[in-house]
N, C-alpha and C. Protein backbone atom coordinates (compact mmCIF):
# COMPACT_ATOMS: atom_id res chain seq x y z
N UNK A 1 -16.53 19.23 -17.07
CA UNK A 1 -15.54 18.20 -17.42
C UNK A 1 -14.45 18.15 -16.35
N UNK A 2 -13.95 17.04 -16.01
CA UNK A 2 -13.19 16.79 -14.73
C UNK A 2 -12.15 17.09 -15.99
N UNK A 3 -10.96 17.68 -15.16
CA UNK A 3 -9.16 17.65 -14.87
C UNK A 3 -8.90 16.20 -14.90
N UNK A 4 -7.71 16.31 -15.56
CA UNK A 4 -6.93 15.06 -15.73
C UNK A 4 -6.09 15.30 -14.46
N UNK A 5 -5.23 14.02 -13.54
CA UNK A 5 -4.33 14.30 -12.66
C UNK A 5 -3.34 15.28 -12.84
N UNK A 6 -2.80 15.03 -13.84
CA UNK A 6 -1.51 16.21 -13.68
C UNK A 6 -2.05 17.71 -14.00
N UNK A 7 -3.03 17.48 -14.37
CA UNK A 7 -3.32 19.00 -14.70
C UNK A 7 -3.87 19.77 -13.06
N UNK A 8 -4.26 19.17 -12.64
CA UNK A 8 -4.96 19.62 -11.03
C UNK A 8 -3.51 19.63 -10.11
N UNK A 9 -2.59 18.69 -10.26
CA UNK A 9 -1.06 18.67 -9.70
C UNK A 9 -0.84 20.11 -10.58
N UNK A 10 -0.30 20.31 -11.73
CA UNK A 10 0.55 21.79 -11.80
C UNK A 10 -0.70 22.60 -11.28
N UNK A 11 -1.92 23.00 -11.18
CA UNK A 11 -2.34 24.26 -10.30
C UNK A 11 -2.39 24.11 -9.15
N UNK A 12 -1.91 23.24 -8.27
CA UNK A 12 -2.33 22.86 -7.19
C UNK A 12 -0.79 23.54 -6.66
N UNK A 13 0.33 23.08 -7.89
CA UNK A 13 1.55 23.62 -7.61
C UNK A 13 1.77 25.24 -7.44
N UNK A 14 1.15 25.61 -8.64
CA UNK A 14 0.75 27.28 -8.84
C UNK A 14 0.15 28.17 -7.83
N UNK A 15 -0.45 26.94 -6.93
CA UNK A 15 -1.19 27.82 -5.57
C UNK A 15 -3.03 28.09 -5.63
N UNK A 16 -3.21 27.16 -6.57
CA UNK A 16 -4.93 26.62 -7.19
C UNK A 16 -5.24 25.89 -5.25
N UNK A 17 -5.64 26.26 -4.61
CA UNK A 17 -5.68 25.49 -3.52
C UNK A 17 -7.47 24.21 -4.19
N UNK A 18 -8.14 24.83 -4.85
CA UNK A 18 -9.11 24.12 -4.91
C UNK A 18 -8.65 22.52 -5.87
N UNK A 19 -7.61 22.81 -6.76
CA UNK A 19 -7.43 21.72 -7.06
C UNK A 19 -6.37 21.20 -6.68
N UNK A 20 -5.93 21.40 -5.53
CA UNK A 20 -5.17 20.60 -4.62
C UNK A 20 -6.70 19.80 -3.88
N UNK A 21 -7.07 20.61 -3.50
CA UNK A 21 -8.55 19.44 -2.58
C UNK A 21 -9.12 18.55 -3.52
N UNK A 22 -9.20 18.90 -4.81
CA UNK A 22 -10.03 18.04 -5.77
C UNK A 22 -8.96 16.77 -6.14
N UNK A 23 -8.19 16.90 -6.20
CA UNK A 23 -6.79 15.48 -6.12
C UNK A 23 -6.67 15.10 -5.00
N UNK A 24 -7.05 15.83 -3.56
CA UNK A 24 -6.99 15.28 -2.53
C UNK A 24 -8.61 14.20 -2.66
N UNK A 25 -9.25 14.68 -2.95
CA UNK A 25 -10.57 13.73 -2.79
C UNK A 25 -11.02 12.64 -3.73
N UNK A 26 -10.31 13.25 -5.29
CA UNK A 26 -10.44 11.77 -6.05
C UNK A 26 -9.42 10.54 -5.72
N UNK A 27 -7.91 10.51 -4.90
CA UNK A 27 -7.60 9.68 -4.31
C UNK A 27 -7.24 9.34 -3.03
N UNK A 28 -7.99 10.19 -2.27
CA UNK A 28 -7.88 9.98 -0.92
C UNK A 28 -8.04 8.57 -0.36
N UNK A 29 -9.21 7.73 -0.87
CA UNK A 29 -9.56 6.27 -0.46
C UNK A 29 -8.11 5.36 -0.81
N UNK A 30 -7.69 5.83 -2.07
CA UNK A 30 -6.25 4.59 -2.54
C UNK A 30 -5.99 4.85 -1.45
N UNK A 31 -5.23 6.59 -1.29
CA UNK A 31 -4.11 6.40 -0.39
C UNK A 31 -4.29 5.75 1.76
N UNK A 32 -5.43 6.29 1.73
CA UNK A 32 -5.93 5.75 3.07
C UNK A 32 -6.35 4.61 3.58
N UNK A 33 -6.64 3.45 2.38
CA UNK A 33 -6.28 2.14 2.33
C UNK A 33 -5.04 1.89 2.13
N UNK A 34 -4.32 2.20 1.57
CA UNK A 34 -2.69 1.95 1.45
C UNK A 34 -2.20 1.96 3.07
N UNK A 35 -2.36 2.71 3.98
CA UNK A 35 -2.20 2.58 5.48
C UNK A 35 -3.07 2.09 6.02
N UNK A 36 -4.05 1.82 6.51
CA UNK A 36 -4.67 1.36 6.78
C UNK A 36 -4.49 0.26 7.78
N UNK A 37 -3.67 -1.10 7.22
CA UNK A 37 -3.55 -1.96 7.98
C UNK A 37 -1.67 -2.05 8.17
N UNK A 38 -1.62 -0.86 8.16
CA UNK A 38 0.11 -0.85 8.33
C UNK A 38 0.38 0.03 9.28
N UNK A 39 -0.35 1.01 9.95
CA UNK A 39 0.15 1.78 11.04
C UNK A 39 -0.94 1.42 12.31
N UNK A 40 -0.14 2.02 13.16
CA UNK A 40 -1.05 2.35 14.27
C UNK A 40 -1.55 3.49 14.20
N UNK A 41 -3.39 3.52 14.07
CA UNK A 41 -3.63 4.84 13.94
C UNK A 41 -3.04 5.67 13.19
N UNK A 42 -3.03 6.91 13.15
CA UNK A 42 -2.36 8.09 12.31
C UNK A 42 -2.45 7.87 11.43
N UNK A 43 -3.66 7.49 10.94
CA UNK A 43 -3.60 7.27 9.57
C UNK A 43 -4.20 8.40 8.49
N UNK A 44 -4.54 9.66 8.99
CA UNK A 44 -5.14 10.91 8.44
C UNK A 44 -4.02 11.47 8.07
N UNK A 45 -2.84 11.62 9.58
CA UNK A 45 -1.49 12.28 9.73
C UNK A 45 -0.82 11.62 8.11
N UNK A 46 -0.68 10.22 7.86
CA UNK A 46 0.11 10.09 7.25
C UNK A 46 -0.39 10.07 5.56
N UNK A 47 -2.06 10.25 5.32
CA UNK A 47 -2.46 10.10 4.31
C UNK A 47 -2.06 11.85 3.62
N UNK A 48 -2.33 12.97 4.94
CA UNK A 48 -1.98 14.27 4.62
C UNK A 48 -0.31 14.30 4.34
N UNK A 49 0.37 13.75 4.91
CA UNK A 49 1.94 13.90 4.88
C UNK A 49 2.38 13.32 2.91
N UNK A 50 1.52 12.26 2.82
CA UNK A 50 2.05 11.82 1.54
C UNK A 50 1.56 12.90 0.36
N UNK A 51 0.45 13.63 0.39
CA UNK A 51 -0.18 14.10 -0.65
C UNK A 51 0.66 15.85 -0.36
N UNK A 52 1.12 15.99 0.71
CA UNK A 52 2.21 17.22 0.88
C UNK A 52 3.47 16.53 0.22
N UNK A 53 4.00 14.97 0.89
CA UNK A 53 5.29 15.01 -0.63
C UNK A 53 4.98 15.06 -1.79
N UNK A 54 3.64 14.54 -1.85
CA UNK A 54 3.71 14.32 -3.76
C UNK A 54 4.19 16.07 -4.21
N UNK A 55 3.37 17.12 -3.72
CA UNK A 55 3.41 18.15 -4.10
C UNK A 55 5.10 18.74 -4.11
N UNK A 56 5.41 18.72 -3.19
CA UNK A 56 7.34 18.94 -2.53
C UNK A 56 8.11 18.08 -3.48
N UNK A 57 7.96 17.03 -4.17
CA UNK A 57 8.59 16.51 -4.77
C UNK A 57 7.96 15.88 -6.41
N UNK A 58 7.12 17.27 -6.45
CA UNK A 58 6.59 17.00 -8.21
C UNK A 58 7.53 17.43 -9.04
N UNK A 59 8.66 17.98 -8.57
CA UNK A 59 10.01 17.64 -9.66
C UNK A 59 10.58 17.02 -10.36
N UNK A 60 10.81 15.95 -9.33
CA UNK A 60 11.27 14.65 -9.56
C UNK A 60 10.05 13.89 -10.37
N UNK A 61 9.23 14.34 -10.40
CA UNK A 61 8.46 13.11 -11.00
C UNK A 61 8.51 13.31 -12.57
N UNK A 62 8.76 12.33 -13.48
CA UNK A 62 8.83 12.42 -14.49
C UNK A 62 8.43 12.13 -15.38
N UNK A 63 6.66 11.84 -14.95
CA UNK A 63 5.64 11.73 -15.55
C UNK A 63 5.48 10.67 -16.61
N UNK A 64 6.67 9.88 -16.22
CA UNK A 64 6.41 8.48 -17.26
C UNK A 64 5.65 7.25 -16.87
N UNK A 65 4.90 7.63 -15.72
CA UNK A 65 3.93 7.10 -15.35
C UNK A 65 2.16 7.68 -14.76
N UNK A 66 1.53 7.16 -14.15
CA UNK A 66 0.44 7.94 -13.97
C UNK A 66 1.01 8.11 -12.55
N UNK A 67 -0.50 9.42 -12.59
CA UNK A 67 0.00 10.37 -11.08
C UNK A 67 -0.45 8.97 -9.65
N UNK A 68 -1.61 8.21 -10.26
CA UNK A 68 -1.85 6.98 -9.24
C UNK A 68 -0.17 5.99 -8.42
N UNK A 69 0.50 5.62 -9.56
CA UNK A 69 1.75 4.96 -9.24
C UNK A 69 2.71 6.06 -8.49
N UNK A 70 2.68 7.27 -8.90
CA UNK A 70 3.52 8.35 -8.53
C UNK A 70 3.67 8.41 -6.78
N UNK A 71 1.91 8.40 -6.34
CA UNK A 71 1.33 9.08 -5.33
C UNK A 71 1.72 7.34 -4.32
N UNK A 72 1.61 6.47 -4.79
CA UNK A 72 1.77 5.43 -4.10
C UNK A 72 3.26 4.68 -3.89
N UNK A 73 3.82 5.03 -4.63
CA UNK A 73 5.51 4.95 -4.76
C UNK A 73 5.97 6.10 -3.51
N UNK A 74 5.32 7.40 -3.49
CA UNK A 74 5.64 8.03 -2.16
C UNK A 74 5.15 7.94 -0.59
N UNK A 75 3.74 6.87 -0.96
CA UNK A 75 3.38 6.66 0.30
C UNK A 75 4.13 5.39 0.90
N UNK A 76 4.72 4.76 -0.10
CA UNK A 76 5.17 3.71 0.32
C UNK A 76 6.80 4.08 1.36
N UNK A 77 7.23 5.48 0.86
CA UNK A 77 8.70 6.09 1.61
C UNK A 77 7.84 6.89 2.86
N UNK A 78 6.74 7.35 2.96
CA UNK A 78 6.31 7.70 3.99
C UNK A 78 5.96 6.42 5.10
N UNK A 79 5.44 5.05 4.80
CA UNK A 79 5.24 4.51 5.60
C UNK A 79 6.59 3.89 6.66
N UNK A 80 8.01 3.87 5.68
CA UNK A 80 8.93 3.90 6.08
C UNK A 80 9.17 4.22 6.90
N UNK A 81 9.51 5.58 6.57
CA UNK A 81 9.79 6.83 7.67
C UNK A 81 8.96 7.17 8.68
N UNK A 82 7.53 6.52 8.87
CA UNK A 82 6.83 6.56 10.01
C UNK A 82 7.41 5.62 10.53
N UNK A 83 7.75 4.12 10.38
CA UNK A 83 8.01 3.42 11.23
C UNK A 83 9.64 3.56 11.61
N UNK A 84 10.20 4.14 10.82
CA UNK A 84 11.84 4.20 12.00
C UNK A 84 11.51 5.04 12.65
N UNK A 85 10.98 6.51 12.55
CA UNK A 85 10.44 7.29 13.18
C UNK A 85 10.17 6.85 14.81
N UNK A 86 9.10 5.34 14.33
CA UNK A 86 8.58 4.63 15.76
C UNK A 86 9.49 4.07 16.59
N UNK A 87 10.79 3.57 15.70
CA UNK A 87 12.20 2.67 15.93
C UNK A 87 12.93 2.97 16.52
N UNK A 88 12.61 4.65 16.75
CA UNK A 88 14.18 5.48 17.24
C UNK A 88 15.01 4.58 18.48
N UNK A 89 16.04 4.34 17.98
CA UNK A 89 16.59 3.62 19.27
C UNK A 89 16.72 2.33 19.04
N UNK A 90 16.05 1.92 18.31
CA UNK A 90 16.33 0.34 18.05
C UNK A 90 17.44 0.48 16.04
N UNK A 91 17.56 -1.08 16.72
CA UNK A 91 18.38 -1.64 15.20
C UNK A 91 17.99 -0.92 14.25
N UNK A 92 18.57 -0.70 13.09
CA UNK A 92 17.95 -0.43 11.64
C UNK A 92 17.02 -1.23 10.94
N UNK A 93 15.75 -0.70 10.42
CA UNK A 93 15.03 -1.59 9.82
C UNK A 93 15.02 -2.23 8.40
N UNK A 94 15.10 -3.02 8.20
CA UNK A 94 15.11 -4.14 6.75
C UNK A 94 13.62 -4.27 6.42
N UNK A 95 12.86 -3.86 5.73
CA UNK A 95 11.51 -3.86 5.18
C UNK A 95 11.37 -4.79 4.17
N UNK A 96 12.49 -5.42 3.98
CA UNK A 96 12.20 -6.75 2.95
C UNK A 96 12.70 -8.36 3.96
N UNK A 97 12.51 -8.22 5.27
CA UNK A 97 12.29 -8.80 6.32
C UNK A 97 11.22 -8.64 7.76
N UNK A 98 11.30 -7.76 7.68
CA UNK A 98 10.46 -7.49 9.47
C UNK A 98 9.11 -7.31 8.85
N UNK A 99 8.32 -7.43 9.42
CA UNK A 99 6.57 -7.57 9.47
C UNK A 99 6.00 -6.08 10.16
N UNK A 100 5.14 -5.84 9.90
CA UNK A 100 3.76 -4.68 10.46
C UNK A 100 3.47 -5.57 11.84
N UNK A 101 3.54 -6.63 11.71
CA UNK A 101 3.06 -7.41 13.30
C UNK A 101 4.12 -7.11 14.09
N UNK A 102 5.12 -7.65 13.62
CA UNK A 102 6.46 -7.42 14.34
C UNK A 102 6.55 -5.97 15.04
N UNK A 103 6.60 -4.87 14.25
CA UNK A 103 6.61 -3.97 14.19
C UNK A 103 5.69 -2.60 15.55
N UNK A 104 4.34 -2.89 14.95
CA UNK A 104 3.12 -2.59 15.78
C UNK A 104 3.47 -3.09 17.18
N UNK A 105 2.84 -2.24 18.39
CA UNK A 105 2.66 -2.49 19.93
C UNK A 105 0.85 -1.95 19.86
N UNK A 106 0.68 -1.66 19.13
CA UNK A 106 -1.01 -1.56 19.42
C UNK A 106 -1.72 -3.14 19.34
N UNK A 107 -2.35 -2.81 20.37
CA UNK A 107 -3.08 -4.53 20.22
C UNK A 107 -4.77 -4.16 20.30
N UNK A 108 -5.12 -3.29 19.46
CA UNK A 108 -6.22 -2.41 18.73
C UNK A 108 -6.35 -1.94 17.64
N UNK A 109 -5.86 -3.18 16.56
CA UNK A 109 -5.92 -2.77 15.04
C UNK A 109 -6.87 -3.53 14.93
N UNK A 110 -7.69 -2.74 13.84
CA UNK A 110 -9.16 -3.01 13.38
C UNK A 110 -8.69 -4.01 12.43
N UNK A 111 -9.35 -5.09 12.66
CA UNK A 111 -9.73 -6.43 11.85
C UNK A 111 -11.48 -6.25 10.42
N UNK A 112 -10.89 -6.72 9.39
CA UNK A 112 -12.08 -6.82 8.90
C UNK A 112 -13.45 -8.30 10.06
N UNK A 113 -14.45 -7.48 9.50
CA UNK A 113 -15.94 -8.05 10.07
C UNK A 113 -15.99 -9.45 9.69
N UNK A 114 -15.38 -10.01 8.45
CA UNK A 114 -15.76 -11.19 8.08
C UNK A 114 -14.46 -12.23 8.62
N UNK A 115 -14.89 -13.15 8.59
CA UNK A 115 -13.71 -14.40 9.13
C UNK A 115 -12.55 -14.65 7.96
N UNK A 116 -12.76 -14.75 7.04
CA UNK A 116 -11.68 -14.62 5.70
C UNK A 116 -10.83 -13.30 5.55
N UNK A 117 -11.62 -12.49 5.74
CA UNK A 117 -10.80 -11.12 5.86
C UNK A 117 -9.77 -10.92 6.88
N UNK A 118 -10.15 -11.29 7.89
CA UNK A 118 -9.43 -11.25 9.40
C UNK A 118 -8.19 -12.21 9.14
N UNK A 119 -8.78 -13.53 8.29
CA UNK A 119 -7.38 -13.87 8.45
C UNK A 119 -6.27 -13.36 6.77
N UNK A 120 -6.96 -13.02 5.84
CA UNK A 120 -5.99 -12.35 5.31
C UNK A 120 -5.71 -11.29 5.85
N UNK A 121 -6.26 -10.23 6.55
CA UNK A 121 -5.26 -8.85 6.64
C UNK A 121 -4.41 -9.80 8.00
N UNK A 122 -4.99 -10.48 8.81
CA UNK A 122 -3.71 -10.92 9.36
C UNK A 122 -1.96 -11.81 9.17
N UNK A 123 -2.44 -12.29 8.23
CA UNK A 123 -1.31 -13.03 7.47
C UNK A 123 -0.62 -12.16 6.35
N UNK A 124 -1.62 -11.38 5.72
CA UNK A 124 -0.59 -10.31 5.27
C UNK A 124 0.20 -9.04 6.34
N UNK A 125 -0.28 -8.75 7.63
CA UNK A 125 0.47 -8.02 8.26
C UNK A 125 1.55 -8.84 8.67
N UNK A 126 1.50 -10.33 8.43
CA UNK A 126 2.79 -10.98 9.44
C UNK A 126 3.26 -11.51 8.17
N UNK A 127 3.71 -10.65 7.00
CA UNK A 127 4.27 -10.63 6.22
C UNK A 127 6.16 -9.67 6.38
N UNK A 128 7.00 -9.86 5.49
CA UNK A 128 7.77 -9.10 5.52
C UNK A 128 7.04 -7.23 4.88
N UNK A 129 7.23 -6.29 5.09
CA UNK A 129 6.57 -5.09 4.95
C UNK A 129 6.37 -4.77 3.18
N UNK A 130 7.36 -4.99 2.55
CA UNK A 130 7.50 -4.94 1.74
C UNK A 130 6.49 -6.07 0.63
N UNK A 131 6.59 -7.26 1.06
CA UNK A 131 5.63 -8.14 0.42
C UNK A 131 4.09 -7.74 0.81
N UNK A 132 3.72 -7.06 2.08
CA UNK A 132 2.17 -6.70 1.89
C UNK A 132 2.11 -5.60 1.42
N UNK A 133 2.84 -5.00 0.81
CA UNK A 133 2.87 -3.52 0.14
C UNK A 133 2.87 -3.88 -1.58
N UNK A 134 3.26 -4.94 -1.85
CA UNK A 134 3.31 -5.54 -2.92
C UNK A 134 1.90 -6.14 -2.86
N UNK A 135 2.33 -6.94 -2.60
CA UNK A 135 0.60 -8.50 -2.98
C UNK A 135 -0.56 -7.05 -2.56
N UNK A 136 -0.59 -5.85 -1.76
CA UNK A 136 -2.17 -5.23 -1.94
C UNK A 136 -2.47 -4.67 -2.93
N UNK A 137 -1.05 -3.62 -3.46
CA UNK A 137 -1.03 -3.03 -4.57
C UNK A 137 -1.27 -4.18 -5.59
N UNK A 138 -1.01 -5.27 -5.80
CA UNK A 138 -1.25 -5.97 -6.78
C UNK A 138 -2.59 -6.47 -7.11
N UNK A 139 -3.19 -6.97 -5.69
CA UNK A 139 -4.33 -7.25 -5.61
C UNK A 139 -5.69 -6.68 -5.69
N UNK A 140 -5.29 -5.36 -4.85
CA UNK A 140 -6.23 -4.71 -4.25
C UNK A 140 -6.45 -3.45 -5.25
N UNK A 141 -5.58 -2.89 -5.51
CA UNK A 141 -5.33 -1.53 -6.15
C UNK A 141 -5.42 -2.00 -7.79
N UNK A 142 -5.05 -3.24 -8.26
CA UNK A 142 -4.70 -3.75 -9.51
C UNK A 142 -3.67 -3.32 -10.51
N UNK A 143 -2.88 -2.38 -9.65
CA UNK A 143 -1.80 -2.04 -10.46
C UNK A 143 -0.84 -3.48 -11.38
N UNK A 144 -0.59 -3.22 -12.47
CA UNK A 144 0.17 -3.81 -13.29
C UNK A 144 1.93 -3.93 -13.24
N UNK A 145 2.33 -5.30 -13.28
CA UNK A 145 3.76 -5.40 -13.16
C UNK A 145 4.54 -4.06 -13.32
N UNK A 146 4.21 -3.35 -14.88
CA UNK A 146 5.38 -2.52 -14.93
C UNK A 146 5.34 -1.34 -13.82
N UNK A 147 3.68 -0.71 -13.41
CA UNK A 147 3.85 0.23 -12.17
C UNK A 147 4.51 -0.50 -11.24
N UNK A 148 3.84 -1.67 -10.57
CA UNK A 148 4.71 -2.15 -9.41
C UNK A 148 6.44 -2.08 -9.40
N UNK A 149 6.95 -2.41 -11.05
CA UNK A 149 8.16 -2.16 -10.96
C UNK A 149 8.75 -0.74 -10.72
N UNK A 150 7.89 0.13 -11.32
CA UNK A 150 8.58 1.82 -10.98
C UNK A 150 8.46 2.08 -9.52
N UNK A 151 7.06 1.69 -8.55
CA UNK A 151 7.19 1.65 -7.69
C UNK A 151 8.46 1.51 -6.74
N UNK A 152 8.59 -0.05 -6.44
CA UNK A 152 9.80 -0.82 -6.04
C UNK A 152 10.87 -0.21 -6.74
N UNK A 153 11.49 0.36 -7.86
CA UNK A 153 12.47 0.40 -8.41
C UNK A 153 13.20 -0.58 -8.71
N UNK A 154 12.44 -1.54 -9.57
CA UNK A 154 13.45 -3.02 -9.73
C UNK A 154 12.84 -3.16 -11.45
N UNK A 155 13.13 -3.95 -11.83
CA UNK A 155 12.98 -4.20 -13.41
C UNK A 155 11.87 -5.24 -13.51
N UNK A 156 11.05 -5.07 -14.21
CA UNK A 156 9.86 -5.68 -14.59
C UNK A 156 9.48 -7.25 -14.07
N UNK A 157 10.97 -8.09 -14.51
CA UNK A 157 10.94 -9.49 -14.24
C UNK A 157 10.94 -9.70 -12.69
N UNK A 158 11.60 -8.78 -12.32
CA UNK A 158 12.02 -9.09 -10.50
C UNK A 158 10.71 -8.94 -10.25
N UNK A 159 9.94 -8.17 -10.78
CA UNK A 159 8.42 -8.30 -9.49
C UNK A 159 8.03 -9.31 -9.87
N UNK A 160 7.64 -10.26 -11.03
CA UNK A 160 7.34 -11.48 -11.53
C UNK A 160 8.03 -12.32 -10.37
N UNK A 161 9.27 -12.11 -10.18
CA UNK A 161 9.49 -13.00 -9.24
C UNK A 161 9.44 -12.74 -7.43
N UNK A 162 9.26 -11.60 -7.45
CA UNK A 162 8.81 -11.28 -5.80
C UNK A 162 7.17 -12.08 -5.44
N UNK A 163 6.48 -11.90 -6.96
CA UNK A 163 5.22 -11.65 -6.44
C UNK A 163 5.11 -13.15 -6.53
N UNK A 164 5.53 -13.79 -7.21
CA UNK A 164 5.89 -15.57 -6.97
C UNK A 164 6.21 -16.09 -5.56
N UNK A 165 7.43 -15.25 -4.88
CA UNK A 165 7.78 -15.55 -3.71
C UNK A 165 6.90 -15.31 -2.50
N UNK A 166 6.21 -13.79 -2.88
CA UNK A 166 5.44 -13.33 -1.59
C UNK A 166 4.02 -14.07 -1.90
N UNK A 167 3.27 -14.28 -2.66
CA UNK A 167 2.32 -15.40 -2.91
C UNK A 167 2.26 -16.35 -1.79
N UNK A 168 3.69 -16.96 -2.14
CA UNK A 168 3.76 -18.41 -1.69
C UNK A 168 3.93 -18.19 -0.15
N UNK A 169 4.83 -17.12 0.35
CA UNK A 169 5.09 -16.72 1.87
C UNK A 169 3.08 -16.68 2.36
N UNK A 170 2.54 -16.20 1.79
CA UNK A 170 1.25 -15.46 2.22
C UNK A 170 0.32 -17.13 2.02
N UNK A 171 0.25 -17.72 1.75
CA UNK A 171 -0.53 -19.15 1.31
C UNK A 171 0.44 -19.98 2.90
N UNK A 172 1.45 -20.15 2.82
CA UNK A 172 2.13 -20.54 4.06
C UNK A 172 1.41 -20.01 5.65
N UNK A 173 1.81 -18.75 4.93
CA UNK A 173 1.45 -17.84 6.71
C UNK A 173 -0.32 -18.39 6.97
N UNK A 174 -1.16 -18.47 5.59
CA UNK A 174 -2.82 -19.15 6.06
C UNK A 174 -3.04 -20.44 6.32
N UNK A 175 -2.23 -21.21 6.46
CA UNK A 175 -2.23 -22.57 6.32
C UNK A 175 -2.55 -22.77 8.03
N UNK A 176 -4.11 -23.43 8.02
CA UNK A 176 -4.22 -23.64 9.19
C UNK A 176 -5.48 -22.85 9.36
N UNK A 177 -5.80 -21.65 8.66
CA UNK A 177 -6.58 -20.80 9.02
C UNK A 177 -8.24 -21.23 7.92
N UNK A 178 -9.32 -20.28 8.68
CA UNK A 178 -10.33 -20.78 8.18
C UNK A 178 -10.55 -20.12 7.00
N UNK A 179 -9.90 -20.39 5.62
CA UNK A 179 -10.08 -19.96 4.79
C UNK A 179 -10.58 -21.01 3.75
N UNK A 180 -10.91 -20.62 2.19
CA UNK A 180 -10.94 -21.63 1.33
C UNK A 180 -9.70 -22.30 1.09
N UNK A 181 -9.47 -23.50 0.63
CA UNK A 181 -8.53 -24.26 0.11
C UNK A 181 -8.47 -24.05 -1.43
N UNK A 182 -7.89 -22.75 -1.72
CA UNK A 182 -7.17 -22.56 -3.20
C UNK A 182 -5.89 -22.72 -3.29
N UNK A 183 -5.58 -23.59 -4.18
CA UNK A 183 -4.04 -23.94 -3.92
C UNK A 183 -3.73 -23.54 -5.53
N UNK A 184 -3.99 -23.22 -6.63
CA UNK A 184 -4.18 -22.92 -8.01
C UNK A 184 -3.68 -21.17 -7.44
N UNK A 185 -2.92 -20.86 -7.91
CA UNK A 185 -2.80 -19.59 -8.18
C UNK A 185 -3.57 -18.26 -8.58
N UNK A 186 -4.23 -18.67 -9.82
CA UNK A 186 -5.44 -17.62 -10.14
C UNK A 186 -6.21 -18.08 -9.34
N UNK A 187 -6.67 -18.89 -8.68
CA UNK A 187 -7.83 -19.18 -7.78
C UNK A 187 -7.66 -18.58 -6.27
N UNK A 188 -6.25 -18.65 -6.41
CA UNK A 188 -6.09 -17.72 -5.40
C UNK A 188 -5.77 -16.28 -5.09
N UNK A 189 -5.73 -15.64 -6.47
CA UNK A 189 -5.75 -14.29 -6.46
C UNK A 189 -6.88 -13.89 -6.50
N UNK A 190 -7.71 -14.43 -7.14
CA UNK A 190 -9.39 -13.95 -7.60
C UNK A 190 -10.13 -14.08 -5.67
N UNK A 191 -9.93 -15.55 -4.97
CA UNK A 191 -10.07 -15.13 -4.00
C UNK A 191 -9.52 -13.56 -3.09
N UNK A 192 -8.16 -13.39 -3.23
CA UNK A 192 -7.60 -12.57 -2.61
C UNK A 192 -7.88 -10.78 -2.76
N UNK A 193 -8.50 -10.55 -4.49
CA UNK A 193 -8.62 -9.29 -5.17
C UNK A 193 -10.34 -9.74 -4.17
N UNK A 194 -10.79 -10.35 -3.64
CA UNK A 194 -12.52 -10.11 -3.40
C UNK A 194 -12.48 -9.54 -2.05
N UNK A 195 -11.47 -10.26 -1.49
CA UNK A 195 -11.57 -9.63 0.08
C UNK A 195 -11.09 -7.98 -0.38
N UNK A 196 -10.94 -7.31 -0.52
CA UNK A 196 -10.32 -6.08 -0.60
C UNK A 196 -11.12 -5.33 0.52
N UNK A 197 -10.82 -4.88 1.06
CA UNK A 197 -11.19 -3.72 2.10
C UNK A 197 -11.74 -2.34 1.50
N UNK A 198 -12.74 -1.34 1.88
CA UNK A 198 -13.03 -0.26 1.44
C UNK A 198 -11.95 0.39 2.83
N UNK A 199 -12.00 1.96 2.29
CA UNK A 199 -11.33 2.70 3.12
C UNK A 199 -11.86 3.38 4.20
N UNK A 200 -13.18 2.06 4.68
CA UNK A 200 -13.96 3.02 6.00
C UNK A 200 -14.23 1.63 6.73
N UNK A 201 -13.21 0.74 6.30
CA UNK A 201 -13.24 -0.80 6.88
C UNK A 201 -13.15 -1.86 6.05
N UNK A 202 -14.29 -2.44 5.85
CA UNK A 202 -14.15 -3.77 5.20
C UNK A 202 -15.37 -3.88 3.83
């Protein structure tokens, strides 16, 4: 019988190293799609760095959610901190403005294989950071308003209305591109949840 998450988190805390690997491997794919199309490379570095905070900061967690939202609410402060990290020296960054395109100097990020894919992960990287961290988790991952809200730290309605706004930013940014013409909302999420990427590409 498999361990529930938190139960493999407290032995893993206790110094269980095997069920630290066994939580490392039942969500290794979330978290390594979660970077994926947001860094340059390092994307092992930063999938290991998040699953060392979850552990460093299982204090704080207060288990009023699942360990899935927990683990992705911290990768989302790690992707942060990789990119000022990258910034040193420049302005302060606003993540509910500047883009992964913006951002990135690699001009060797892996594109999905198919022509629809290519241009969503590209229009979602030339998103503000924060809205493709949203619309994937929403899409891709299927997390539900209220995680997305613990995530973000905002109240239930505000993601109702982010995910209204970043929608519409992301339908803008494809306009032009060779995609289907869904202009219907659910027609365009159901498109958007199909492209999803596996975590060894596309």
């Amino acid at each position: 019988m498999d361990l529930d998450d938190l139960t493999l988190l407290d032995r893993w805390s206790a110094g269980d190293t095997a069920a630290g690997n066994a939580l490392f491997r039942r969500h290794f794919e979330l978290v390594y799609r979660f970077f994926e199309h947001k860094a340059d490379g390092e994307i092992d570095d930063l999938v290991q760095e998040t699953f060392l905070a979850c552990m460093k900061s299982r204090e704080a967690f207060r288990r009023q959610s699942t360990f899935r939202t927990y683990l992705l609410a911290i990768a989302r402060h790690v992707l942060f901190a990789y990119w000022r990290r990258k910034a040193v020296g420049r302005a302060a960054i606003d993540f509910d403005d500047v883009s992964v395109a913006s951002l990135s100097t690699s001009a060797g990020t892996r594109m999905a294989r198919h022509q629809e894919s290519a241009a969503l992960l590209a229009a979602l990287r030339a998103l503000p950071v924060d809205q493709q961290i949203l619309l994937e988790m929403f899409y891709w991952e299927g997390l539900e308003r209220s995680a997305l809200a613990e995530i973000f730290d905002v109240a239930e309605a505000t993601i109702g209305s982010r995910l209204f706004r970043a929608r519409q930013s992301l339908q803008a940014t494809l306009e032009g591109a060779a995609v289907p013409d869904v202009s219907d909302a659910d027609g365009f999420d159901r498109w958007a949840r199909r492209l999803r990427p596996d975590a060894a590409g596309t």
